[in-house]
Protein backbone atom coordinates (compact mmCIF):
# COMPACT_ATOMS: atom_id res chain seq x y z
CA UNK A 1 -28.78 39.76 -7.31
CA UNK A 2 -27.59 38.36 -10.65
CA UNK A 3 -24.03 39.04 -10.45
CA UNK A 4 -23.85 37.76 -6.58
CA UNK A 5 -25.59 34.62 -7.68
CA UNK A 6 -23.00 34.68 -10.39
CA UNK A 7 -20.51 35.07 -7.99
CA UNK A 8 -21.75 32.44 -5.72
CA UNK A 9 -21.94 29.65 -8.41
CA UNK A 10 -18.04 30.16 -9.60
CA UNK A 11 -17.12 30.06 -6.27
CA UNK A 12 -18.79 26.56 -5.97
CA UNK A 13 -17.53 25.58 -8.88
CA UNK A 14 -14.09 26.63 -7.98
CA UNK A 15 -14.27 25.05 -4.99
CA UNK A 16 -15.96 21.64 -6.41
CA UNK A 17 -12.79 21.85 -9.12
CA UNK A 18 -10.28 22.78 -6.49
CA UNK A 19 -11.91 19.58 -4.53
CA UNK A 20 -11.05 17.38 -7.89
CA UNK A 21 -7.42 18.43 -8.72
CA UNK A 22 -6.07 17.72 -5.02
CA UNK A 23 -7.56 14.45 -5.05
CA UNK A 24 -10.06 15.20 -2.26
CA UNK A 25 -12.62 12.02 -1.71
CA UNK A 26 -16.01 12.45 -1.76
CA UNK A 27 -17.76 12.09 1.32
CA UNK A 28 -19.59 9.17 0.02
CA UNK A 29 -16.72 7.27 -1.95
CA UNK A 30 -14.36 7.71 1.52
CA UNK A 31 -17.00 6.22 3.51
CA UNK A 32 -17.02 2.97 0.62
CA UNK A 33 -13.28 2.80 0.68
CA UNK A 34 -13.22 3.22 4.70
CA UNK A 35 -15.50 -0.02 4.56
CA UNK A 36 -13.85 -1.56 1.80
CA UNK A 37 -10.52 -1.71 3.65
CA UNK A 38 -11.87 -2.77 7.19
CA UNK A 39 -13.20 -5.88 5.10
CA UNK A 40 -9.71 -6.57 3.58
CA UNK A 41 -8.44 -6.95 6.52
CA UNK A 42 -5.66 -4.01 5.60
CA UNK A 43 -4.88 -3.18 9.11
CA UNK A 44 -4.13 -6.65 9.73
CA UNK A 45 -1.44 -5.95 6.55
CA UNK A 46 -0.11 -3.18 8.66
CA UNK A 47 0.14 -4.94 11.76
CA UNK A 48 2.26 -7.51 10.01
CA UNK A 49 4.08 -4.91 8.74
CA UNK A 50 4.88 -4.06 11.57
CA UNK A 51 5.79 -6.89 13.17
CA UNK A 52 8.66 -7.34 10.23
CA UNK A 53 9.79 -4.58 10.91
CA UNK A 54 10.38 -4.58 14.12
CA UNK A 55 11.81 -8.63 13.88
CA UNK A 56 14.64 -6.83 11.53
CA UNK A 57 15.35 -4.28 14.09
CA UNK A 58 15.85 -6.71 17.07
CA UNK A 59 17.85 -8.57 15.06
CA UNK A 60 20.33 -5.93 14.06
CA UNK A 61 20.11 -4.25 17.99
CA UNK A 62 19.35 -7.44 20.10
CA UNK A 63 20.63 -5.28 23.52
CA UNK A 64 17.54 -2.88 23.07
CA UNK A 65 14.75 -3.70 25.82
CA UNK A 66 11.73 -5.41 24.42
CA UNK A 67 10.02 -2.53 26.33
CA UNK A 68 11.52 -0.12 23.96
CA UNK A 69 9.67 -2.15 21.11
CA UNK A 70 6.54 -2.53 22.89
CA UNK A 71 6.90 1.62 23.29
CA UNK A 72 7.27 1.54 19.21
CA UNK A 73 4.37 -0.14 19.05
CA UNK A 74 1.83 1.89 21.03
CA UNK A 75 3.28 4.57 18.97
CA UNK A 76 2.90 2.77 15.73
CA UNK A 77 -0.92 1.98 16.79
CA UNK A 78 -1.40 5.29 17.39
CA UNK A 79 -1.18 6.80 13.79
CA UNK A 80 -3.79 3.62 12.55
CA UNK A 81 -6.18 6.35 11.77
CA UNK A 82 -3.56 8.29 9.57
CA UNK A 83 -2.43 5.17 7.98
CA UNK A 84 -6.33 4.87 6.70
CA UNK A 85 -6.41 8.23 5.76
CA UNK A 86 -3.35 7.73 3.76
CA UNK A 87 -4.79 4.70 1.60
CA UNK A 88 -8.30 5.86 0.90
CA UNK A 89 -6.83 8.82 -1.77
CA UNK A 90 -4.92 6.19 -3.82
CA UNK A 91 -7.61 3.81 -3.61
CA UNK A 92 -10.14 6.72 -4.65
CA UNK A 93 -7.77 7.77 -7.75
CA UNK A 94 -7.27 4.00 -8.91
CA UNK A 95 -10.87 2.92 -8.13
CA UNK A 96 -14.13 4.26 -9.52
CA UNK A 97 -17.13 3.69 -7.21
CA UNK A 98 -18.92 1.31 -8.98
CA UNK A 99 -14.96 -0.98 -8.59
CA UNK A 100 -15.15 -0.27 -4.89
CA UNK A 101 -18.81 -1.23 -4.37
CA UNK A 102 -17.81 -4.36 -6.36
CA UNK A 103 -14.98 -5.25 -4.58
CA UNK A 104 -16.95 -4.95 -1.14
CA UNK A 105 -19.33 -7.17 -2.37
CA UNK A 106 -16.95 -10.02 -3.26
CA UNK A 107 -14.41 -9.79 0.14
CA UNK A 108 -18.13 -10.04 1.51
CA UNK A 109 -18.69 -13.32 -0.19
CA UNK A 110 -17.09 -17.15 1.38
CA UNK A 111 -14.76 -16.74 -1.89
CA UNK A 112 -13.28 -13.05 -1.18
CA UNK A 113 -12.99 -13.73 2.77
CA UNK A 114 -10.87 -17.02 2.07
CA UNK A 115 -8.68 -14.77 -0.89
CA UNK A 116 -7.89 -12.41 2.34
CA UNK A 117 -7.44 -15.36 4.51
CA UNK A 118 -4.78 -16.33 1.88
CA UNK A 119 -3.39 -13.71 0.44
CA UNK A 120 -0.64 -12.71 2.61
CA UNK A 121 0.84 -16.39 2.51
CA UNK A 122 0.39 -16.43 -1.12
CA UNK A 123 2.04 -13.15 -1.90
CA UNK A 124 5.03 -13.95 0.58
CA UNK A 125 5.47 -17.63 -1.10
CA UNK A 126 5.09 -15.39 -5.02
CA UNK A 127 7.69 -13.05 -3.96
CA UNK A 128 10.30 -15.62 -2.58
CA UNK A 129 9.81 -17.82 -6.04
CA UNK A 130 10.14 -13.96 -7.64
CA UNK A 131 13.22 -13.41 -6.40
CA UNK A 132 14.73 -17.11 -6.55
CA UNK A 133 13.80 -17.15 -10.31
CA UNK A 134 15.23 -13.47 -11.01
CA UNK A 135 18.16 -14.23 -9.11
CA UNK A 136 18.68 -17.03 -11.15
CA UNK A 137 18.10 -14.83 -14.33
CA UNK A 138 20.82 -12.53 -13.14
CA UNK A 139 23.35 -15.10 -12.88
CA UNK A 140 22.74 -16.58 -16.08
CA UNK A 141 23.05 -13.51 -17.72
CA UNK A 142 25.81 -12.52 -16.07
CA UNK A 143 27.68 -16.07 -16.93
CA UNK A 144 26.50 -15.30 -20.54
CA UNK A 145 28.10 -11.56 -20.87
CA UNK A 146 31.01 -12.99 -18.97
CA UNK A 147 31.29 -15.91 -21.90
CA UNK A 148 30.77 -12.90 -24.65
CA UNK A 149 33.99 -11.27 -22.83
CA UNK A 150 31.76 -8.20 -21.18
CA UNK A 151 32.71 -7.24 -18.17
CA UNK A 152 31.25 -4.66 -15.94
CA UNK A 153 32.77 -1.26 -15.58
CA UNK A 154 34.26 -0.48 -12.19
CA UNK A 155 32.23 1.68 -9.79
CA UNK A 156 29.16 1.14 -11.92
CA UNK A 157 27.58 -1.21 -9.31
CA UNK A 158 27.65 -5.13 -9.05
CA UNK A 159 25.68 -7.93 -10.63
């Protein structure tokens, strides 16, 4: 009885340790994280995704049907569920429980519903004055090697 009990317990704990190392969620933190990114609005993110996507496509192949894209989309709205299932193991390894529960409290607040209101429109407008101010940064250092007399090497890439 010992020794199966024995037995029994190192399986558990085997299995409980297995459960850890392959980044399985627990039933109770998934459920959090599920609810966490319904109030964030994340499949909204993925919609407009989406959407971008597809905008660059019909640009570069403006003779393809719009039913074709409409096709893409049912498609693309079909795998919602796996795109969920994909974000609640990083959120689990980068968030403890106690962060999540946090978090779902303030995106519950007026404060956290206007930040996801915003957010998109602040992150595109960030990452346009990114890449304006890092493009300048390029060319200023490139003018300044090019004054130094350092040129690049060929088939090294551009800048």
């Amino acid at each position: 009885m010992i020794k199966q009990t024995l037995i029994t317990a190192i399986m558990v704990l085997s299995g409980f340790y297995t459960g850890l190392v392959s980044g399985e969620v627990s039933v109770e933190k998934d459920k959090a994280i599920r609810q966490l990114v319904e109030i964030v609005q994340i499949d909204l993110m993925r919609e407009q995704m989406i959407d971008q996507m597809l905008d660059q496509f019909k640009a570069v192949y403006p003779q393809v049907p719009q039913s074709f894209w409409e096709e893409q989309i049912a498609a693309l709205n079909k795998e919602k569920g796996e795109f969920v299932d994909r974000i609640v193991p990083v959120y689990s390894k980068n968030l403890t429980m106690e962060e999540i529960s946090a978090l779902t409290r303030f995106y519950s607040t007026p404060v956290g519903k206007k930040v996801i209101e915003k957010m998109p429109s602040v992150t595109q407008e960030s990452g346009m004055i990114l890449s304006q101010w890092g493009q300048s940064k390029a060319a200023s250092m490139m003018q300044e090697l090019a004054v130094k007399g350092y040129k690049p090497e060929q088939g090294t890439g551009s800048y």
